[in-house]
N, C-alpha and C. Protein backbone atom coordinates (compact mmCIF):
# COMPACT_ATOMS: atom_id res chain seq x y z
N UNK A 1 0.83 -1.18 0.00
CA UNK A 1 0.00 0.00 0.00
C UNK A 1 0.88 1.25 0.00
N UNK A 2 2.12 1.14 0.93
CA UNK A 2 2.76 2.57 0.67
C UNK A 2 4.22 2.09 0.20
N UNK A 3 4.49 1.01 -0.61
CA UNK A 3 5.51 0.32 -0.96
C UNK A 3 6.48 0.26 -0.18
N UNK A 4 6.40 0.46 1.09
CA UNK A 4 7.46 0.21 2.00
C UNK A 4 8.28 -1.66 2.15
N UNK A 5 9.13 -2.01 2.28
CA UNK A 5 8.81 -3.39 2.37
C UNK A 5 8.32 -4.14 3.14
N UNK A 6 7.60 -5.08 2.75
CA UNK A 6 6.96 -6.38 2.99
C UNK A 6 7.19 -7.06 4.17
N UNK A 7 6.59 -6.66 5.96
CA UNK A 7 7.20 -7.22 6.69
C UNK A 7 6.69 -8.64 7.26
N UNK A 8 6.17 -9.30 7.06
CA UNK A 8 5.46 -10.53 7.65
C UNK A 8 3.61 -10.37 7.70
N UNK A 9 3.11 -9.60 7.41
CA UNK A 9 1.82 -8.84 7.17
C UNK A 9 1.04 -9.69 6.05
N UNK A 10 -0.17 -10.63 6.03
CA UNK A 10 -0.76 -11.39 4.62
C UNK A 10 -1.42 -10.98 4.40
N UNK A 11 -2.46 -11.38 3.40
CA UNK A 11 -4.07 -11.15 2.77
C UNK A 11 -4.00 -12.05 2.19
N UNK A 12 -4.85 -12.97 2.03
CA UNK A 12 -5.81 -13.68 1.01
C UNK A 12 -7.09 -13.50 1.16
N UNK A 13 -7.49 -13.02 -0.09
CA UNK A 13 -9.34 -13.06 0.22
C UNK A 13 -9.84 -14.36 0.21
N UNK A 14 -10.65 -14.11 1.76
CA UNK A 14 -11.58 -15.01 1.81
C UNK A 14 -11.04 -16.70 2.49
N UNK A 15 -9.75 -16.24 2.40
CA UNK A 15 -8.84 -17.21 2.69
C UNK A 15 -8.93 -18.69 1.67
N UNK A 16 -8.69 -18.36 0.63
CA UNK A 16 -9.06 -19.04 -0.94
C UNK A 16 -7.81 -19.02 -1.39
N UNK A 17 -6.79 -19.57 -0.96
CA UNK A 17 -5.64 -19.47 -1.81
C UNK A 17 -5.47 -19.81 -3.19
N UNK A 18 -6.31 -21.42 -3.45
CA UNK A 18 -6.15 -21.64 -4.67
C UNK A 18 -7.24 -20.32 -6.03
N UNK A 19 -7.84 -19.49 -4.74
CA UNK A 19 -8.49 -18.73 -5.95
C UNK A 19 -8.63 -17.20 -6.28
N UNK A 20 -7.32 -17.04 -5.00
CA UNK A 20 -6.85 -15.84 -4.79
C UNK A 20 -5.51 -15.12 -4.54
N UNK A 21 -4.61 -13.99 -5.04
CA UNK A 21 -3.60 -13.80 -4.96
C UNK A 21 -2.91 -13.78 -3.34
N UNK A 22 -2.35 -13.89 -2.93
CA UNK A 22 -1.66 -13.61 -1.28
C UNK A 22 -0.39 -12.38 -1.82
N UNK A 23 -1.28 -11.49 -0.91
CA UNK A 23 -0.61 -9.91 -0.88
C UNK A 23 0.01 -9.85 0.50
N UNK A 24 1.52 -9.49 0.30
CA UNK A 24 1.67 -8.80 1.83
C UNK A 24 2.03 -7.65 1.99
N UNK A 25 2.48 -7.21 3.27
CA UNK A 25 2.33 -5.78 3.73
C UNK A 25 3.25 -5.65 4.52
N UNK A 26 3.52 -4.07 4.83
CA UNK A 26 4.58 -3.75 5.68
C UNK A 26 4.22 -3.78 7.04
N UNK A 27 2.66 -3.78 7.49
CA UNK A 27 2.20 -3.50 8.36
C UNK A 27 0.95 -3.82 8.43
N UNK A 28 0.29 -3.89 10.13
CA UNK A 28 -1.15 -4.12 9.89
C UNK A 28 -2.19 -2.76 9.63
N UNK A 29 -1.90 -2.16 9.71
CA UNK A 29 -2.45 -0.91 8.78
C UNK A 29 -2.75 -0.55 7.37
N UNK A 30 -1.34 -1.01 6.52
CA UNK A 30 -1.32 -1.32 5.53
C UNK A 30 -2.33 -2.45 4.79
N UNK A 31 -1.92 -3.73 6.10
CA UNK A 31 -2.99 -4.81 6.05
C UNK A 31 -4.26 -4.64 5.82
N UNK A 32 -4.78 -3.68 6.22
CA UNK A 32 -6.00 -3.76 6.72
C UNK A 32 -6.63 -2.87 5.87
N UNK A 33 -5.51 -1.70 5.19
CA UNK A 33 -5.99 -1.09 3.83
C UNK A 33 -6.25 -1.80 2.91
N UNK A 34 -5.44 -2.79 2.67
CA UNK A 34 -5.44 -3.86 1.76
C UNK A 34 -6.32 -4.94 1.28
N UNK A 35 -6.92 -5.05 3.04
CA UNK A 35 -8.33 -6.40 2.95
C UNK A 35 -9.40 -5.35 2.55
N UNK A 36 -9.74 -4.43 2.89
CA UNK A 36 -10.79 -3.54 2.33
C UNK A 36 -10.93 -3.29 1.49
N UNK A 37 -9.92 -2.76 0.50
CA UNK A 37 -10.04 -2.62 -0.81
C UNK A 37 -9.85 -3.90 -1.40
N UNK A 38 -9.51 -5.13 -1.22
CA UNK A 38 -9.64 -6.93 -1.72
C UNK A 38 -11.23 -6.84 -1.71
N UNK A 39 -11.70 -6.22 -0.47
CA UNK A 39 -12.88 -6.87 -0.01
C UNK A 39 -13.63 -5.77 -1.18
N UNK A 40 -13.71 -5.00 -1.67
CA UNK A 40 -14.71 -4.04 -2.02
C UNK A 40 -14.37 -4.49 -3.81
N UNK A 41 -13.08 -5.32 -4.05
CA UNK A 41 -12.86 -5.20 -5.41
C UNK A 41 -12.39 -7.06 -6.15
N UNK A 42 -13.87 -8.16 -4.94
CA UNK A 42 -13.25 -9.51 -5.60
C UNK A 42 -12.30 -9.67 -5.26
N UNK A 43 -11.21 -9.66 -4.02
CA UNK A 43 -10.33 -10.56 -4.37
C UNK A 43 -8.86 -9.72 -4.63
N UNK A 44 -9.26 -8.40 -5.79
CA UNK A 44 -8.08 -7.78 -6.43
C UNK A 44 -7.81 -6.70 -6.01
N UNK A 45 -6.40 -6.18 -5.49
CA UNK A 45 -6.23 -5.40 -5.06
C UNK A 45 -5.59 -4.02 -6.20
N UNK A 46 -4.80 -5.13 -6.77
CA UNK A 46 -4.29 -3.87 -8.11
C UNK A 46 -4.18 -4.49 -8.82
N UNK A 47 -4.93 -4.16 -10.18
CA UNK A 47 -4.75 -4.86 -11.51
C UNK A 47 -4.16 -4.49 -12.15
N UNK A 48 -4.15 -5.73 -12.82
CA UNK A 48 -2.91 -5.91 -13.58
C UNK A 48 -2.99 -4.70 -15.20
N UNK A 49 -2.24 -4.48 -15.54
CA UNK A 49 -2.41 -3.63 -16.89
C UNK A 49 -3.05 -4.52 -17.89
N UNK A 50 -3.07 -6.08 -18.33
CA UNK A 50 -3.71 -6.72 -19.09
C UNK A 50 -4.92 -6.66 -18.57
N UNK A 51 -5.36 -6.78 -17.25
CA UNK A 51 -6.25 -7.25 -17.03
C UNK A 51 -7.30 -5.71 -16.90
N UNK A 52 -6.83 -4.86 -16.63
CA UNK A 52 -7.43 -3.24 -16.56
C UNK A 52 -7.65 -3.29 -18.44
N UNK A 53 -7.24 -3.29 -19.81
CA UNK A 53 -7.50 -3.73 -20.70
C UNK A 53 -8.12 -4.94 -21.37
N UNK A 54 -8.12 -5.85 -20.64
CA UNK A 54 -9.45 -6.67 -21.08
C UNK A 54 -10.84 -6.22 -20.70
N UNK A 55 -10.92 -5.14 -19.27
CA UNK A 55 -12.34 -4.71 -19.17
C UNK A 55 -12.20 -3.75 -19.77
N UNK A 56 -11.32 -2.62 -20.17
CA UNK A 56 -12.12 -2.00 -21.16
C UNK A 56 -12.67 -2.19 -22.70
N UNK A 57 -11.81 -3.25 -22.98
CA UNK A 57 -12.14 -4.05 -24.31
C UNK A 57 -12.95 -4.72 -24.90
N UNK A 58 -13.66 -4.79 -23.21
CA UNK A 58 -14.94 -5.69 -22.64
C UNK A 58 -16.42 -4.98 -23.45
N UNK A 59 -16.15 -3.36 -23.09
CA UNK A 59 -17.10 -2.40 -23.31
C UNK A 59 -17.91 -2.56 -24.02
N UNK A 60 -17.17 -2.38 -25.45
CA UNK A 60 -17.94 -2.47 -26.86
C UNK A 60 -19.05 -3.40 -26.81
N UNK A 61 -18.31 -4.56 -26.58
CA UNK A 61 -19.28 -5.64 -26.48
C UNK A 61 -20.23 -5.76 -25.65
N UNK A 62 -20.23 -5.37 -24.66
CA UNK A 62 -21.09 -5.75 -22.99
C UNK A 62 -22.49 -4.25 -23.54
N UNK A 63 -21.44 -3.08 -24.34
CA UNK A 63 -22.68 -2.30 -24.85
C UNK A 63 -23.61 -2.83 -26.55
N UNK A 64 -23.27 -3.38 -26.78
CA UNK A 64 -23.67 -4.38 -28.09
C UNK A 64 -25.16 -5.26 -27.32
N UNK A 65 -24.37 -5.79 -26.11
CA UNK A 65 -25.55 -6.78 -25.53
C UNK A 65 -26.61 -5.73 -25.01
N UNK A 66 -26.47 -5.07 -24.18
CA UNK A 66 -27.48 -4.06 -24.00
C UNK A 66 -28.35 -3.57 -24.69
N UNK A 67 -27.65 -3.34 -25.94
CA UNK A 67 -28.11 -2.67 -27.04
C UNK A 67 -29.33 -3.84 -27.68
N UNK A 68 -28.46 -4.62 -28.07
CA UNK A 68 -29.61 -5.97 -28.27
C UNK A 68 -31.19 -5.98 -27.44
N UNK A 69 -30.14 -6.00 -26.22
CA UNK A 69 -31.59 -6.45 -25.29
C UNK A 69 -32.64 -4.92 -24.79
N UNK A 70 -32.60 -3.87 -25.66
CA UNK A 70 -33.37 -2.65 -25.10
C UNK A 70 -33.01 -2.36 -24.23
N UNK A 71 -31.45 -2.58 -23.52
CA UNK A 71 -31.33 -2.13 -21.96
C UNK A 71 -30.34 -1.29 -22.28
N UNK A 72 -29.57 -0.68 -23.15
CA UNK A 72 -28.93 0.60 -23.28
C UNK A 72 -29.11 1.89 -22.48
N UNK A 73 -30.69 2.26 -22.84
CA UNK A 73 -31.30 3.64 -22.23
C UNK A 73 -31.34 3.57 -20.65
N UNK A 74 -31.08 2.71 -20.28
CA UNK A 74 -30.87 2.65 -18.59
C UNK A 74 -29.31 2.52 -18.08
N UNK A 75 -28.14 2.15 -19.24
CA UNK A 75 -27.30 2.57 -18.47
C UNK A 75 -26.71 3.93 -19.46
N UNK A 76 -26.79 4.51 -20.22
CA UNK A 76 -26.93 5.64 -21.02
C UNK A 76 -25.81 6.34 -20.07
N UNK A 77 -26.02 6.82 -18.51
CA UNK A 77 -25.67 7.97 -17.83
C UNK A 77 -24.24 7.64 -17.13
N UNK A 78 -23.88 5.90 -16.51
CA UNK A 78 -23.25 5.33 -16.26
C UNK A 78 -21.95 5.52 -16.45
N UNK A 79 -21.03 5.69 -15.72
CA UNK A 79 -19.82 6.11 -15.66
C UNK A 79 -18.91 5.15 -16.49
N UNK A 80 -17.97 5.16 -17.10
CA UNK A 80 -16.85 4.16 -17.22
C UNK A 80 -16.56 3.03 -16.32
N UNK A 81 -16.43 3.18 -15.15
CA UNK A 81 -16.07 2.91 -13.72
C UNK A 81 -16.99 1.92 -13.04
N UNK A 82 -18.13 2.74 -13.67
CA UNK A 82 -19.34 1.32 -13.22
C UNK A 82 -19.55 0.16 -14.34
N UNK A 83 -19.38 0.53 -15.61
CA UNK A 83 -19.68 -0.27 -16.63
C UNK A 83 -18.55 -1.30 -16.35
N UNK A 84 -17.67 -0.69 -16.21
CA UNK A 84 -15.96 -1.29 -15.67
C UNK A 84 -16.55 -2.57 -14.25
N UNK A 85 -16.76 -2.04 -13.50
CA UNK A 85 -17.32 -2.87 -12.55
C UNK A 85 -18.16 -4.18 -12.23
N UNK A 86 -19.77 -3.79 -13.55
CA UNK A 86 -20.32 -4.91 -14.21
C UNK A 86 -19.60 -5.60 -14.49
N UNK A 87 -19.21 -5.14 -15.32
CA UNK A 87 -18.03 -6.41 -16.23
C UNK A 87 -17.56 -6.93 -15.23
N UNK A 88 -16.24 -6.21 -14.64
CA UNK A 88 -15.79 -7.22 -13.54
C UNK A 88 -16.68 -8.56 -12.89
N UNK A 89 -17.69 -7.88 -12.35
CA UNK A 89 -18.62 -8.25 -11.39
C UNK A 89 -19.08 -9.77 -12.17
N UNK A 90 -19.20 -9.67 -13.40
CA UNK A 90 -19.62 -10.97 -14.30
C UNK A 90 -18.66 -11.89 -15.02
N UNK A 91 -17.51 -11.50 -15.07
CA UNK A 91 -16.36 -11.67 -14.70
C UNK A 91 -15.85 -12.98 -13.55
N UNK A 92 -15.74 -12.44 -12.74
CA UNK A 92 -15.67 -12.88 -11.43
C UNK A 92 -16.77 -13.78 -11.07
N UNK A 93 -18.01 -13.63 -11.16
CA UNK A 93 -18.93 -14.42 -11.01
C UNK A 93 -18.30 -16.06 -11.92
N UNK A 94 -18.03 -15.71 -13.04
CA UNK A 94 -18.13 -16.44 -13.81
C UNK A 94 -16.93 -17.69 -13.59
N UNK A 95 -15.74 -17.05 -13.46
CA UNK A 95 -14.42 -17.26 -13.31
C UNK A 95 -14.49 -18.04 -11.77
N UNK A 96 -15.17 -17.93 -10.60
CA UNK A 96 -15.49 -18.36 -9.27
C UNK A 96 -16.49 -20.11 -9.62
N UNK A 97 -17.47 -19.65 -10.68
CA UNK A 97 -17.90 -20.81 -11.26
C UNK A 97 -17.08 -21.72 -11.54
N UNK A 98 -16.43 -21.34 -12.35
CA UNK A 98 -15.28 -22.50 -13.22
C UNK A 98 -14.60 -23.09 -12.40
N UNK A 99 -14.23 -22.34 -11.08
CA UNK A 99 -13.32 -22.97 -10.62
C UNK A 99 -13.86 -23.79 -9.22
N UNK A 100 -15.38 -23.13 -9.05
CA UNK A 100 -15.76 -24.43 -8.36
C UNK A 100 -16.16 -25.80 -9.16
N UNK A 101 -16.51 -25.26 -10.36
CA UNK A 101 -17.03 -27.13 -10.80
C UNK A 101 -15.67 -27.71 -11.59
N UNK A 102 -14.87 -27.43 -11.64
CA UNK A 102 -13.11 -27.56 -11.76
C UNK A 102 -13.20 -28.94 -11.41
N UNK A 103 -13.20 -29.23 -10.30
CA UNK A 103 -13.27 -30.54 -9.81
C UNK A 103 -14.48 -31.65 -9.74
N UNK A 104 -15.61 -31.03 -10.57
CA UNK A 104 -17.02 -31.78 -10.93
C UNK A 104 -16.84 -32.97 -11.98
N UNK A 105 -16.98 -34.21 -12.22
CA UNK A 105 -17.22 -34.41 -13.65
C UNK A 105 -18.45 -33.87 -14.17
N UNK A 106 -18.58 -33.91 -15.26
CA UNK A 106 -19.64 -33.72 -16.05
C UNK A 106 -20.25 -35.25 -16.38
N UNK A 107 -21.43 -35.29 -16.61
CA UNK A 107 -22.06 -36.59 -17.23
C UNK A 107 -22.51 -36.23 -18.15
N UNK A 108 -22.39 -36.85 -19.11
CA UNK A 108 -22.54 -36.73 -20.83
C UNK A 108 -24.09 -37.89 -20.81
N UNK A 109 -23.80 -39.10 -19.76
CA UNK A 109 -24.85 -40.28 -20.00
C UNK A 109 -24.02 -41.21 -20.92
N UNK A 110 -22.83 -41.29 -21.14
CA UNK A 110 -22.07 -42.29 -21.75
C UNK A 110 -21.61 -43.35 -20.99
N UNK A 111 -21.81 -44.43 -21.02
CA UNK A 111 -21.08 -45.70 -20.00
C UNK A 111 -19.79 -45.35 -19.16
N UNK A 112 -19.06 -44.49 -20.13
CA UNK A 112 -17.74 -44.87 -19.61
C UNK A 112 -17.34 -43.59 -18.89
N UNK A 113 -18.50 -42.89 -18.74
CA UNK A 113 -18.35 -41.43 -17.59
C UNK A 113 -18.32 -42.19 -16.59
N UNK A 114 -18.54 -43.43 -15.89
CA UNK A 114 -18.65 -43.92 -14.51
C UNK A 114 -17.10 -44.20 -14.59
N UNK A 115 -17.05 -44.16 -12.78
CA UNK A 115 -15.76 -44.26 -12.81
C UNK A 115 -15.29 -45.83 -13.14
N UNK A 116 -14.02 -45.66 -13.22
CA UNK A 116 -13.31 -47.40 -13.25
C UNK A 116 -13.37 -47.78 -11.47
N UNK A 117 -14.03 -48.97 -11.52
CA UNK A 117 -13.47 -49.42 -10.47
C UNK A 117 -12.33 -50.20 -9.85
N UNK A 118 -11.78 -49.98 -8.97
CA UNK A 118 -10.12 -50.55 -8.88
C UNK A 118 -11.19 -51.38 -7.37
């Protein structure tokens, strides 16, 4: 948070390692700046430059769907920042999915989806 170095201080949101970065800190102050803004932003504390460019890249498209669906004129007034946010927000939703059924099989209804038995 104030780039000082890194003294023994963690974060993981949510305490999700496999689905979240581990940030540390110089301090618990720092700490605690840190879980708040994790907490208010998924997980992320500072994004990445690819990843700050995939949501805005996101735009066009996410306003295409709107547009489709008659829902344009309601976000018309909407900041960058929030449109930015949706996205995220569906994003993240989505990406939290994947990685819970990660470990699901799927059943197709084919014989050989059952497992082998040993």
């Amino acid at each position: 948070m104030c780039n000082r170095e890194a003294r023994g201080f963690g974060y993981v949101h949510r305490l999700r390692h496999d689905q979240y970065p581990f940030h540390r800190f110089c301090s618990r102050r720092c700490q605690d700046a840190g879980a708040k803004i994790a907490g208010d932003h998924h997980g992320m504390i500072d994004k990445t430059a690819r990843e700050t460019q995939a949501i805005k890249d996101a735009r066009p498209h996410f306003a295409a769907a709107l547009t489709a669906l008659g829902l344009m004129e309601h976000f018309f007034n909407c900041s960058a920042a929030d449109i930015d946010r949706l996205i995220e927000s569906a994003v993240t939703g989505y990406v939290e999915s994947m990685q819970r059924q990660a470990g699901v099989q799927e059943r197709s209804g084919l014989p050989f989806d059952d497992p082998i038995p040993f």
